[in-house]
PDB file of N, CA and C in Angstrom:
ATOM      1  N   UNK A   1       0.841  -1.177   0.000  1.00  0.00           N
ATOM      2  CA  UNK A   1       0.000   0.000   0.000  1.00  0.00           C
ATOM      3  C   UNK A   1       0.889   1.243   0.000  1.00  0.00           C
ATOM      4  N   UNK A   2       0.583   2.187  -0.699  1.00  0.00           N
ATOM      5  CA  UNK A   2       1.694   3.210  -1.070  1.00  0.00           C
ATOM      6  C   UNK A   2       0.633   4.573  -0.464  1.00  0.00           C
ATOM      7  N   UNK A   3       1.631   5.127   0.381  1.00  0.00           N
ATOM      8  CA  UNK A   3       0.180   6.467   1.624  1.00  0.00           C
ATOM      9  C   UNK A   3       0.636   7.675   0.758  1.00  0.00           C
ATOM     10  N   UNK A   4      -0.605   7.907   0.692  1.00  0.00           N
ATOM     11  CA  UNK A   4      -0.587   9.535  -0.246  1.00  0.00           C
ATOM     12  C   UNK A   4      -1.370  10.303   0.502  1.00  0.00           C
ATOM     13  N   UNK A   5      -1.296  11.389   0.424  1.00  0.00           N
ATOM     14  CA  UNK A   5      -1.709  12.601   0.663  1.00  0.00           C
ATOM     15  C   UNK A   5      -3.077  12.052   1.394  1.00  0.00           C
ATOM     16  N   UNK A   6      -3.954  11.427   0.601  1.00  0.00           N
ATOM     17  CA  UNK A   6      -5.143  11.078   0.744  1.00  0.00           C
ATOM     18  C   UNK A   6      -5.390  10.270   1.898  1.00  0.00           C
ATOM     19  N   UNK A   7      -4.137   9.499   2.384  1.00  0.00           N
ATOM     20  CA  UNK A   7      -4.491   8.852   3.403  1.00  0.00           C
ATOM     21  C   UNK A   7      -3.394   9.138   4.947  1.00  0.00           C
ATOM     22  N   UNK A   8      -2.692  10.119   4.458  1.00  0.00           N
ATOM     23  CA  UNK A   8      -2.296  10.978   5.856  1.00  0.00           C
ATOM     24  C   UNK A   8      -2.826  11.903   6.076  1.00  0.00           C
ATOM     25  N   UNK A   9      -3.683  12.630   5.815  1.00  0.00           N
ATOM     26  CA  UNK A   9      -4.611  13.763   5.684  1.00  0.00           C
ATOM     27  C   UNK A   9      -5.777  13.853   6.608  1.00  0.00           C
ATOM     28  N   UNK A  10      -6.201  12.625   7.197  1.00  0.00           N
ATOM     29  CA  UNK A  10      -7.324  11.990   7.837  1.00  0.00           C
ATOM     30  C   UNK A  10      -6.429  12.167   8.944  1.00  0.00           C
ATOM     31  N   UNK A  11      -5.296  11.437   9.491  1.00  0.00           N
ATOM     32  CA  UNK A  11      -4.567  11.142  10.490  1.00  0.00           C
ATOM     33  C   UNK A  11      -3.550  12.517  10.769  1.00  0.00           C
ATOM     34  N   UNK A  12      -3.361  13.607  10.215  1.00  0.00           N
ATOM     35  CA  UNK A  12      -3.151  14.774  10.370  1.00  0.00           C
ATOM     36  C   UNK A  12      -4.259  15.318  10.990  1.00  0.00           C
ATOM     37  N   UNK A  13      -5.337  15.217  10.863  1.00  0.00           N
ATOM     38  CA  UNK A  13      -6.927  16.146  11.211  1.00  0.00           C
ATOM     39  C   UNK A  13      -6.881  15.434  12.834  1.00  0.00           C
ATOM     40  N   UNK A  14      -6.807  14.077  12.604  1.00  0.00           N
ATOM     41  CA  UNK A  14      -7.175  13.497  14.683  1.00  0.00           C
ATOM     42  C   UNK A  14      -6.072  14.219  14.851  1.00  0.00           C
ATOM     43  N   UNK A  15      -5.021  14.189  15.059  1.00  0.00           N
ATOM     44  CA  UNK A  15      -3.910  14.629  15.461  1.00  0.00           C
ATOM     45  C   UNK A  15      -3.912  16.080  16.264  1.00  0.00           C
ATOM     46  N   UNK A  16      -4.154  16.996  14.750  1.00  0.00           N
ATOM     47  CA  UNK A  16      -4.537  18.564  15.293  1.00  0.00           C
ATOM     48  C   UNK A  16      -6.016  18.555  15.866  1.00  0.00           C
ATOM     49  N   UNK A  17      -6.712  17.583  16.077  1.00  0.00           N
ATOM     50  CA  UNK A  17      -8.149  17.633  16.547  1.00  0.00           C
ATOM     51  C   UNK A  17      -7.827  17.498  17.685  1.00  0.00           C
ATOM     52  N   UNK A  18      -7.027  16.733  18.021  1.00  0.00           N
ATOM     53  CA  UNK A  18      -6.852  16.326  20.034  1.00  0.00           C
ATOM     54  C   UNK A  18      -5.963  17.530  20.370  1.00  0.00           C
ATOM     55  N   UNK A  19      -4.679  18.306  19.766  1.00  0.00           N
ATOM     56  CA  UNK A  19      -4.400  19.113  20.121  1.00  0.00           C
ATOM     57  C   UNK A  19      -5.169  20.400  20.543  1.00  0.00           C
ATOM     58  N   UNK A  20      -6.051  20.565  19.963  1.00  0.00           N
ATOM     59  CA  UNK A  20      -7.280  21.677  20.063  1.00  0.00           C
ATOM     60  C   UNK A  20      -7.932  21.334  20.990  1.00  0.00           C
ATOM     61  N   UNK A  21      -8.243  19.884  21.139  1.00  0.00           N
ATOM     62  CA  UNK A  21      -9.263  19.536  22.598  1.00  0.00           C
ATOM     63  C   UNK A  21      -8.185  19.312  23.736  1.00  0.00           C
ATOM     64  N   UNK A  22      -7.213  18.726  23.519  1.00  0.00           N
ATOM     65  CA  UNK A  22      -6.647  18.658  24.863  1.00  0.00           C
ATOM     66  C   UNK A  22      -5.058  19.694  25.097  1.00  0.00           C
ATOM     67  N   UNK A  23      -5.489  21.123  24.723  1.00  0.00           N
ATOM     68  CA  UNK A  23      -4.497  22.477  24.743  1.00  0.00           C
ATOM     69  C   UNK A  23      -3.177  22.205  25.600  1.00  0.00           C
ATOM     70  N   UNK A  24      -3.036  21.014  26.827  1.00  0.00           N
ATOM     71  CA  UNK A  24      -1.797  20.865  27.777  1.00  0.00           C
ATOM     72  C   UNK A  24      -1.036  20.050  26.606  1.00  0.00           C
ATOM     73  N   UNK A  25      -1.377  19.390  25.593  1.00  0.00           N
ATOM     74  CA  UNK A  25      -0.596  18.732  25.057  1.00  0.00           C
ATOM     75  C   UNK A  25       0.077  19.530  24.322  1.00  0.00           C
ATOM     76  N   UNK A  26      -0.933  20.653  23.343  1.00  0.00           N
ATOM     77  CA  UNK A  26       0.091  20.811  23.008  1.00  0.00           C
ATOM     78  C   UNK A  26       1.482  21.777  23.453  1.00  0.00           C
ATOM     79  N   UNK A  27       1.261  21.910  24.724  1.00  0.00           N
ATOM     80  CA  UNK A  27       2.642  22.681  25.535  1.00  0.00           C
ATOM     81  C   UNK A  27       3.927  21.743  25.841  1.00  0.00           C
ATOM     82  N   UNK A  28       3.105  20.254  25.992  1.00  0.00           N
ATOM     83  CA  UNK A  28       3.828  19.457  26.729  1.00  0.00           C
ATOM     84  C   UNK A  28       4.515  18.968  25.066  1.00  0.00           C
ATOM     85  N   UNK A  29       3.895  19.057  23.907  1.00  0.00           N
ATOM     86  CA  UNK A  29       4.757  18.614  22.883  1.00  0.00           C
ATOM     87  C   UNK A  29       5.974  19.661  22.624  1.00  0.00           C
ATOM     88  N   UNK A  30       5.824  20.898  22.849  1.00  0.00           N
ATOM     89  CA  UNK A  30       6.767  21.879  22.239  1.00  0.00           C
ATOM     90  C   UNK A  30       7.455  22.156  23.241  1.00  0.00           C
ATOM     91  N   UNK A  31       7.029  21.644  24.500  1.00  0.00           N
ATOM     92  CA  UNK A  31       8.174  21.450  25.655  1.00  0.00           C
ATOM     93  C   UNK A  31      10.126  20.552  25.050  1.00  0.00           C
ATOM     94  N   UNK A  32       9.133  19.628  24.608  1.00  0.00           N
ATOM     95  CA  UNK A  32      10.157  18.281  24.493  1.00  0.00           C
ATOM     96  C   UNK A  32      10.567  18.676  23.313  1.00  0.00           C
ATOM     97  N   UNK A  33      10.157  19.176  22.373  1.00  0.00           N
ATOM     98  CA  UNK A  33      10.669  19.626  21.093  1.00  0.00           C
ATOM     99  C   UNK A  33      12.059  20.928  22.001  1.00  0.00           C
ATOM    100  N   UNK A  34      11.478  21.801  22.512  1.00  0.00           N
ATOM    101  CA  UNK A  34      12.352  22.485  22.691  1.00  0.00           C
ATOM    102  C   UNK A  34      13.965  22.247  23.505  1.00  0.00           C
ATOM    103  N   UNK A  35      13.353  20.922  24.314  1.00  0.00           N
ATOM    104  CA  UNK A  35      14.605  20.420  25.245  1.00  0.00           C
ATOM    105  C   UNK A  35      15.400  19.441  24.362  1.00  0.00           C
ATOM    106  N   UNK A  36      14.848  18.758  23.596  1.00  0.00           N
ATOM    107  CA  UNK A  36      15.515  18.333  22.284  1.00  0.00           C
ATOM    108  C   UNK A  36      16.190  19.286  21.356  1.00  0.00           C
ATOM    109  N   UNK A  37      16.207  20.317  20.994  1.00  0.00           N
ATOM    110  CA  UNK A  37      16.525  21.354  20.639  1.00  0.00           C
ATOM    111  C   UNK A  37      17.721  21.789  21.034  1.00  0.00           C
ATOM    112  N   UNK A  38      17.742  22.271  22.033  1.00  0.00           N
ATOM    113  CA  UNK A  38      18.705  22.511  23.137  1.00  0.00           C
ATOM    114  C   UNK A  38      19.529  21.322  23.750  1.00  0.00           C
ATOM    115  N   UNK A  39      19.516  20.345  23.866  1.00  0.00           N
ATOM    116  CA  UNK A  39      20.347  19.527  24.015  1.00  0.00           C
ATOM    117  C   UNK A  39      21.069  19.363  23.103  1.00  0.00           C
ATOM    118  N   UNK A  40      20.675  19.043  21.781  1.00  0.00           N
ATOM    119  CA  UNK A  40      21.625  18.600  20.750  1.00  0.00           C
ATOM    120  C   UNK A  40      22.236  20.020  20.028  1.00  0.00           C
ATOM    121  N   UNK A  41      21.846  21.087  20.308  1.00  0.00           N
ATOM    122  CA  UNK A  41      23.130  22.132  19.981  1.00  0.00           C
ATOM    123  C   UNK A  41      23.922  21.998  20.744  1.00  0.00           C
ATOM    124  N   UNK A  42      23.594  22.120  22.003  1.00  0.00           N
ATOM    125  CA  UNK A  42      24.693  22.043  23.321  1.00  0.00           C
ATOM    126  C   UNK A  42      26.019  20.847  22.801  1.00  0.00           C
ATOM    127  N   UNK A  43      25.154  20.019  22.785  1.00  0.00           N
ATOM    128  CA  UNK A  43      26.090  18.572  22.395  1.00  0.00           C
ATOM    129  C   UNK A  43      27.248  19.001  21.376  1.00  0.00           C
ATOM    130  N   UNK A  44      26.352  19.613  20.009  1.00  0.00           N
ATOM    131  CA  UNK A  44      27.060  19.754  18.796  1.00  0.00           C
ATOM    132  C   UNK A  44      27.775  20.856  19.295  1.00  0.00           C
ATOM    133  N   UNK A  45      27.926  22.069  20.018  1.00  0.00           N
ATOM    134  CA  UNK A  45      28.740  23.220  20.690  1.00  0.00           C
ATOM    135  C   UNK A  45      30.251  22.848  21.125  1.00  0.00           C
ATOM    136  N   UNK A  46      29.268  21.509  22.122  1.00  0.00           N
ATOM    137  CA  UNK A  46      30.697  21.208  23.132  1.00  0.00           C
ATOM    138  C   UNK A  46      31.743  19.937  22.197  1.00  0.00           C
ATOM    139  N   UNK A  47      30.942  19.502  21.316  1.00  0.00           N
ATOM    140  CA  UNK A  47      31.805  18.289  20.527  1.00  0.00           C
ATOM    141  C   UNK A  47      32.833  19.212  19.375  1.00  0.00           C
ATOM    142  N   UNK A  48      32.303  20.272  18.875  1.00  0.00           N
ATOM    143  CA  UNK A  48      32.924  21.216  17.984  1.00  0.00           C
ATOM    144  C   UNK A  48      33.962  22.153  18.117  1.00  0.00           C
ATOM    145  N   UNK A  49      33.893  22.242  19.587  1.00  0.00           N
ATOM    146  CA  UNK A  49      34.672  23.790  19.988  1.00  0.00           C
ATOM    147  C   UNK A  49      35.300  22.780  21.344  1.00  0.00           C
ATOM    148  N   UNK A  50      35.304  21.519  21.413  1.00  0.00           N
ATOM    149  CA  UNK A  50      36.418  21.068  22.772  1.00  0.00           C
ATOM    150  C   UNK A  50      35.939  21.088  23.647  1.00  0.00           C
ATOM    151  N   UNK A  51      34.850  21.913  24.553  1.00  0.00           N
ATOM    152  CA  UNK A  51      34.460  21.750  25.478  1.00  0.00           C
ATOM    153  C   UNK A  51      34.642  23.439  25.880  1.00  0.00           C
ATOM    154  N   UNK A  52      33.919  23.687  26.657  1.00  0.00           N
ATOM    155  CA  UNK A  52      33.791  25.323  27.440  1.00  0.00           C
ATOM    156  C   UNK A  52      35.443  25.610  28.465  1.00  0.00           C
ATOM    157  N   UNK A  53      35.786  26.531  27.956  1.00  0.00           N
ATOM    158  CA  UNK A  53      36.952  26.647  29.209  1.00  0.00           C
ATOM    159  C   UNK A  53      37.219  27.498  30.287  1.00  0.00           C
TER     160      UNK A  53
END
């Protein structure tokens, strides 16, 4: 089965549908997005430049 547009489109809509009904999620998603974020620059910072001195 090959997913097109047509059939992620449905599963995009629940998705942003529960975000709209249940508003803590979506804080708690862009929480973890953001600490993910920030970790892996940090990482890529300190692996690039040696470490802070």
């Amino acid at each position: 089965m090959v997913l097109t547009a047509n059939h992620i489109a449905p599963i995009v809509a629940l998705v942003a549908g529960m975000i709209l009904i249940v508003p803590w999620l979506l804080n708690f998603i862009i929480a973890i997005y953001l600490i993910v974020v920030d970790l892996s620059d940090s990482t890529a910072f300190t692996i690039s430049s040696g470490g802070i001195a």
